[in-house]
N, C-alpha and C. Protein backbone atom coordinates (compact mmCIF):
# COMPACT_ATOMS: atom_id res chain seq x y z
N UNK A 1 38.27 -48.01 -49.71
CA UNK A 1 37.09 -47.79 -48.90
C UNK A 1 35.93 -48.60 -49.47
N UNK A 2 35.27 -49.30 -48.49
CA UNK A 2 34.00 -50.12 -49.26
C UNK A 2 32.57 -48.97 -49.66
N UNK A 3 32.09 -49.95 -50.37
CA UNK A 3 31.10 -48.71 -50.92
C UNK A 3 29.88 -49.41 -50.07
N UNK A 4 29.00 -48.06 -49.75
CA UNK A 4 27.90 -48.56 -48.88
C UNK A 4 26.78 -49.04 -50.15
N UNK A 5 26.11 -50.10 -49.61
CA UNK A 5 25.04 -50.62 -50.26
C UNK A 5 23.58 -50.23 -49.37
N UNK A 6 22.52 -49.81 -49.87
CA UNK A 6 20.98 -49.17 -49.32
C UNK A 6 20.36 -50.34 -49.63
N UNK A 7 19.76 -51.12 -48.48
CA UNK A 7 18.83 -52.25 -48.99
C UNK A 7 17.93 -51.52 -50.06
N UNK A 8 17.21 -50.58 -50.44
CA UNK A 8 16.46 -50.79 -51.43
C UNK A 8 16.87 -50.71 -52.71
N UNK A 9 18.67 -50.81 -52.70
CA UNK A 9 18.83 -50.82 -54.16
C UNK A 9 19.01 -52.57 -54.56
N UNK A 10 18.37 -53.43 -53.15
CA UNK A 10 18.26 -54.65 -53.84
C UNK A 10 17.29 -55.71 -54.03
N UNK A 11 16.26 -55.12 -54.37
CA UNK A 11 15.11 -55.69 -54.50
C UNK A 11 15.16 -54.55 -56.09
N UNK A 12 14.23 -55.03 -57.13
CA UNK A 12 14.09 -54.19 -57.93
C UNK A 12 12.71 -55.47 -58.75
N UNK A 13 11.59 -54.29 -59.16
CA UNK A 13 10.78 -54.76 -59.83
C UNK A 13 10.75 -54.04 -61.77
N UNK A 14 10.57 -54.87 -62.29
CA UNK A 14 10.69 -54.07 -63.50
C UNK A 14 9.21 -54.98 -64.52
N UNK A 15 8.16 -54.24 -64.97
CA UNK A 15 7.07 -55.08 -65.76
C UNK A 15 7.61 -55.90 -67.04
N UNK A 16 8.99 -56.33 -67.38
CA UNK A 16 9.89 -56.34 -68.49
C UNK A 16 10.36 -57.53 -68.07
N UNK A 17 10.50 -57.57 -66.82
CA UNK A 17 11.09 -58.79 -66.05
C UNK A 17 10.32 -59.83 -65.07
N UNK A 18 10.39 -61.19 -65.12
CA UNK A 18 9.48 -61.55 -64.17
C UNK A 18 8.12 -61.75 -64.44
N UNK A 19 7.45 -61.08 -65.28
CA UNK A 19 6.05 -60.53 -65.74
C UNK A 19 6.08 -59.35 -64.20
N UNK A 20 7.23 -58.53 -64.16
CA UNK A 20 6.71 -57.65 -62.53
C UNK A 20 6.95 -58.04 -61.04
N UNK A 21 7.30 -59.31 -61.24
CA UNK A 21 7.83 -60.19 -59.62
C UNK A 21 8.83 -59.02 -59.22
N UNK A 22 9.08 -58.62 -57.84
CA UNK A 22 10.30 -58.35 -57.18
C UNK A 22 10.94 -59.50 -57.41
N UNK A 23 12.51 -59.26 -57.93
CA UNK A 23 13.52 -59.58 -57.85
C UNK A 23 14.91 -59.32 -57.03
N UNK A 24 15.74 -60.20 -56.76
CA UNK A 24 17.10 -59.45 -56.18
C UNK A 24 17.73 -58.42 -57.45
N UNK A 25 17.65 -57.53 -57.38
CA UNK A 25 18.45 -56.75 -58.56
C UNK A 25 19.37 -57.21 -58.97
N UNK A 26 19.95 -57.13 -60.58
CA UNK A 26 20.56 -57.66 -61.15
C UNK A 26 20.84 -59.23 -61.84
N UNK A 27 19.33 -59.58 -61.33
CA UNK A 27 19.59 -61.17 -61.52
C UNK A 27 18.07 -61.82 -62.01
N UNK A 28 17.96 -62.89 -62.23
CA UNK A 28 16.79 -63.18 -62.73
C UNK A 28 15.68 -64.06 -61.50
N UNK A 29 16.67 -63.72 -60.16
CA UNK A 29 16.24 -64.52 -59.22
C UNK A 29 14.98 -63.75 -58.42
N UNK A 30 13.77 -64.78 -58.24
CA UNK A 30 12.59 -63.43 -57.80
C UNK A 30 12.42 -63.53 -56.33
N UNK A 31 12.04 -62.97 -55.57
CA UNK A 31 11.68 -63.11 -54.27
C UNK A 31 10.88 -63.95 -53.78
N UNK A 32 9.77 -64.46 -54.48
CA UNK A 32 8.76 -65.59 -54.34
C UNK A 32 10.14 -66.65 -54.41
N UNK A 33 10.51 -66.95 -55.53
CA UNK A 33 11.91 -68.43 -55.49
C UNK A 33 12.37 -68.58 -54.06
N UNK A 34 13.05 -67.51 -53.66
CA UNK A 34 13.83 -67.63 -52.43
C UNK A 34 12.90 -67.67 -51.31
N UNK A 35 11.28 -66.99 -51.25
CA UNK A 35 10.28 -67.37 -50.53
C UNK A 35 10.32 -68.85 -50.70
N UNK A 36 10.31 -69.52 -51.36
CA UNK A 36 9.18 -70.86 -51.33
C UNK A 36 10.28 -71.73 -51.15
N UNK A 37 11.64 -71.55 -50.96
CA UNK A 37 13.34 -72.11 -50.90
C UNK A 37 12.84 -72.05 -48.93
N UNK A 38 12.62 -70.96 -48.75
CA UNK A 38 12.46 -70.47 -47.43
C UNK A 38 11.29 -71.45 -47.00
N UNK A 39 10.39 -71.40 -47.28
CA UNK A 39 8.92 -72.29 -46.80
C UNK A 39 8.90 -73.42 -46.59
N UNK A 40 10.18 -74.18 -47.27
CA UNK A 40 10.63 -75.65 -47.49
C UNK A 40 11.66 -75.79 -46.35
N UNK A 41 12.30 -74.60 -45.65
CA UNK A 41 12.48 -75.13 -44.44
C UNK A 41 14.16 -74.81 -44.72
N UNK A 42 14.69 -74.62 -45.78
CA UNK A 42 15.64 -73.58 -45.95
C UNK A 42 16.29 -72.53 -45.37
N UNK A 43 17.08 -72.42 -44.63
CA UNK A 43 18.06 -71.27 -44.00
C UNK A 43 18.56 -70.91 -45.06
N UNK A 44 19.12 -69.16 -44.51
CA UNK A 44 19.49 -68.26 -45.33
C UNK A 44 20.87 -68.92 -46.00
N UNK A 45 21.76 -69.62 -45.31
CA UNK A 45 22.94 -70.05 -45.96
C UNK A 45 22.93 -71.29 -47.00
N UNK A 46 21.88 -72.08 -47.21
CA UNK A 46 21.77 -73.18 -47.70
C UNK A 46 20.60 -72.31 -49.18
N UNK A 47 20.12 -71.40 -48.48
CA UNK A 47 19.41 -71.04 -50.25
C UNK A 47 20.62 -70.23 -51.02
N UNK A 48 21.91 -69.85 -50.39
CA UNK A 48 23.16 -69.31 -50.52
C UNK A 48 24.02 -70.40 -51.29
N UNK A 49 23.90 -71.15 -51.28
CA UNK A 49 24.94 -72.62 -51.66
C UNK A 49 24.12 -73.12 -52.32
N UNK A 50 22.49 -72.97 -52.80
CA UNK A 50 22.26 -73.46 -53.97
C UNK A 50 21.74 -72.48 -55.06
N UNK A 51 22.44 -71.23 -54.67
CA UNK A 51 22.07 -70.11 -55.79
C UNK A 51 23.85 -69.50 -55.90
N UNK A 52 25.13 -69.94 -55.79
CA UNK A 52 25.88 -69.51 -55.25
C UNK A 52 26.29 -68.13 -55.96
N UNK A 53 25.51 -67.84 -57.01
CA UNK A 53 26.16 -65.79 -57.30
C UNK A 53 25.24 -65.38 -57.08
N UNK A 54 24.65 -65.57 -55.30
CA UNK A 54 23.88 -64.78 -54.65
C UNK A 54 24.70 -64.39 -53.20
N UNK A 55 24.75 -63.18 -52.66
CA UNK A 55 25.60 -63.27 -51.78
C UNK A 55 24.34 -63.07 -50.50
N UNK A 56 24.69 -63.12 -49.06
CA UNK A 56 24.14 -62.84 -48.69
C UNK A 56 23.68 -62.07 -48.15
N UNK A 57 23.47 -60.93 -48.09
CA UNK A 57 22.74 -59.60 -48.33
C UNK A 57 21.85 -59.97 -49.32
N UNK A 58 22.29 -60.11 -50.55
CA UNK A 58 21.09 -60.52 -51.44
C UNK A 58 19.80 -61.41 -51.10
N UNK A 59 20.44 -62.54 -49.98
CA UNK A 59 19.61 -63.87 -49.88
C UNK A 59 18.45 -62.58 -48.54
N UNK A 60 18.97 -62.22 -47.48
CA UNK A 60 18.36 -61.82 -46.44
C UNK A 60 17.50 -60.08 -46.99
N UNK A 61 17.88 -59.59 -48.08
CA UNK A 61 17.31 -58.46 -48.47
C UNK A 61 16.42 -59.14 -49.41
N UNK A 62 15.71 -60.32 -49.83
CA UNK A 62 14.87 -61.10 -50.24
C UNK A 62 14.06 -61.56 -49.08
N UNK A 63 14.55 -62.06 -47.99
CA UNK A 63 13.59 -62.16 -47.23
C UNK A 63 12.91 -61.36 -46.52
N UNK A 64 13.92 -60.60 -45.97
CA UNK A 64 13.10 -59.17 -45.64
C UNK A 64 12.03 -58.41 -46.29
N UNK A 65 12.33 -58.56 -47.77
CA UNK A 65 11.50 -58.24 -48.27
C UNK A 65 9.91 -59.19 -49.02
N UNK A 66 10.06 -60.25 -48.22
CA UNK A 66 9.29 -61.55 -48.52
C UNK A 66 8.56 -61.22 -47.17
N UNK A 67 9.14 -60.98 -46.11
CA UNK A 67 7.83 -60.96 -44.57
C UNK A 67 7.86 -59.66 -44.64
N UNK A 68 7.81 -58.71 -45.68
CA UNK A 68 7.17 -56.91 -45.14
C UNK A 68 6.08 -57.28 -46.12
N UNK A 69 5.90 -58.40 -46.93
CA UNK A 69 5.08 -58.04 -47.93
C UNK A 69 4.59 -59.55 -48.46
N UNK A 70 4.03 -60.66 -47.05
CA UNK A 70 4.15 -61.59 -47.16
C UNK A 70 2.61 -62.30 -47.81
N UNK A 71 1.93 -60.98 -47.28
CA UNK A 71 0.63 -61.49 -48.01
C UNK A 71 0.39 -61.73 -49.46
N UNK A 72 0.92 -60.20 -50.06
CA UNK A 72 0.95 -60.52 -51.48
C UNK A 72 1.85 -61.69 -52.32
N UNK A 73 2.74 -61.90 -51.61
CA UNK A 73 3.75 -63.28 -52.09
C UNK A 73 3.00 -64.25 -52.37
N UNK A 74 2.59 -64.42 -50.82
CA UNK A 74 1.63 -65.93 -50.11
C UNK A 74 0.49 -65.83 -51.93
N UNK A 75 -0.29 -65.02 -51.81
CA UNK A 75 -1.22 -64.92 -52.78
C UNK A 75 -0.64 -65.52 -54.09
N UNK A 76 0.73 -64.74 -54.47
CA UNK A 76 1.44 -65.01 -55.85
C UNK A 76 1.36 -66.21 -56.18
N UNK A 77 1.76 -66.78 -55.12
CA UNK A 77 2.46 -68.51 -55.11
C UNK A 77 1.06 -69.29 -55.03
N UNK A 78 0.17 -69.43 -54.55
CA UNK A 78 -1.39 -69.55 -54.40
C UNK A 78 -1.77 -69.55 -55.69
N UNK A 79 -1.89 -68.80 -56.50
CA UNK A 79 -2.51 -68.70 -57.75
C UNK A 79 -1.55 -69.30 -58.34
N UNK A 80 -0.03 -69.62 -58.38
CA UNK A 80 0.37 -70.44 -59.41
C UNK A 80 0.51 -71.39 -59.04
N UNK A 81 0.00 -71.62 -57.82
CA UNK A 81 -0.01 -73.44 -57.61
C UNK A 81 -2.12 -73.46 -58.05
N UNK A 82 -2.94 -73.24 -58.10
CA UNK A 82 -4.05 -73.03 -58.70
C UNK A 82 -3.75 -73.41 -60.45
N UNK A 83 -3.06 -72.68 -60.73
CA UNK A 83 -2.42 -72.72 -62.21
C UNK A 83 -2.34 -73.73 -62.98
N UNK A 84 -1.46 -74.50 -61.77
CA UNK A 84 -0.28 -75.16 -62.31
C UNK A 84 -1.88 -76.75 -61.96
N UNK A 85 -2.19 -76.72 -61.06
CA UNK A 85 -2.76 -77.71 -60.76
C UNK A 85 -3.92 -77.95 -61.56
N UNK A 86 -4.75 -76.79 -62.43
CA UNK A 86 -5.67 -76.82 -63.36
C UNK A 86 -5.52 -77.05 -64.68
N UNK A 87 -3.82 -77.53 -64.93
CA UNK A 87 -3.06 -77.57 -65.82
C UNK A 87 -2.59 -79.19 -65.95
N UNK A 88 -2.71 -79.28 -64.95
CA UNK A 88 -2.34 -81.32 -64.78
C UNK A 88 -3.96 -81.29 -65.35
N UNK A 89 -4.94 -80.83 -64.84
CA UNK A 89 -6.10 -81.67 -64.82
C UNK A 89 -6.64 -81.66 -66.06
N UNK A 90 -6.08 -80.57 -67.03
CA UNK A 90 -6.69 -80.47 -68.43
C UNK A 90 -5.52 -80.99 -69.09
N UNK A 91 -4.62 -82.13 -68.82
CA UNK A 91 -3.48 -82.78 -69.24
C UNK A 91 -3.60 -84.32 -69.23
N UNK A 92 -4.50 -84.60 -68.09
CA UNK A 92 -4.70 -86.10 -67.51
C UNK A 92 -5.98 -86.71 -68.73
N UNK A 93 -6.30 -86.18 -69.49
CA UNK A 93 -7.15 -87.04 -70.05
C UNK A 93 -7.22 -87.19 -71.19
């Protein structure tokens, strides 16, 4: 008999992991990754074939959980592209 899986046992946040990112449980993969895999124009099967011990449930219980909660993502990724870009500029000289 297959065992039932509850989408919320696959998302998991832990302050230990990530610095706190939602992740797919069990893995080091965060939901922003597979967001910004997604933003680039990425279908669910092709961010599947380049993460391949992600199945998909995993890939679509990431996105699901990327558009219930897209603002705070959007923000995440925002500040580390802010980051990252104030980081070239104190590098360039």
């Amino acid at each position: 008999m297959a065992t039932d899986i509850h989408l919320g046992n696959l998302i998991e946040s832990s302050p230990d992991i990530r610095k706190g990112r939602p992740c797919i449980a069990g893995t080091g993969v965060t939901v922003r990754r597979v967001a910004q895999w997604y933003r680039l124009g990425h279908g669910p099967e092709d961010i599947a074939d380049r993460v391949g011990h992600l199945s998909m449930a995993q890939i679509y219980a990431a996105l699901a959980y990327y558009h219930a909660n897209q603002e705070a993502i959007e923000a995440d990724l925002a500040e580390e592209a802010t980051t990252a870009e104030a980081l070239e500029h104190e590098h360039e000289g």
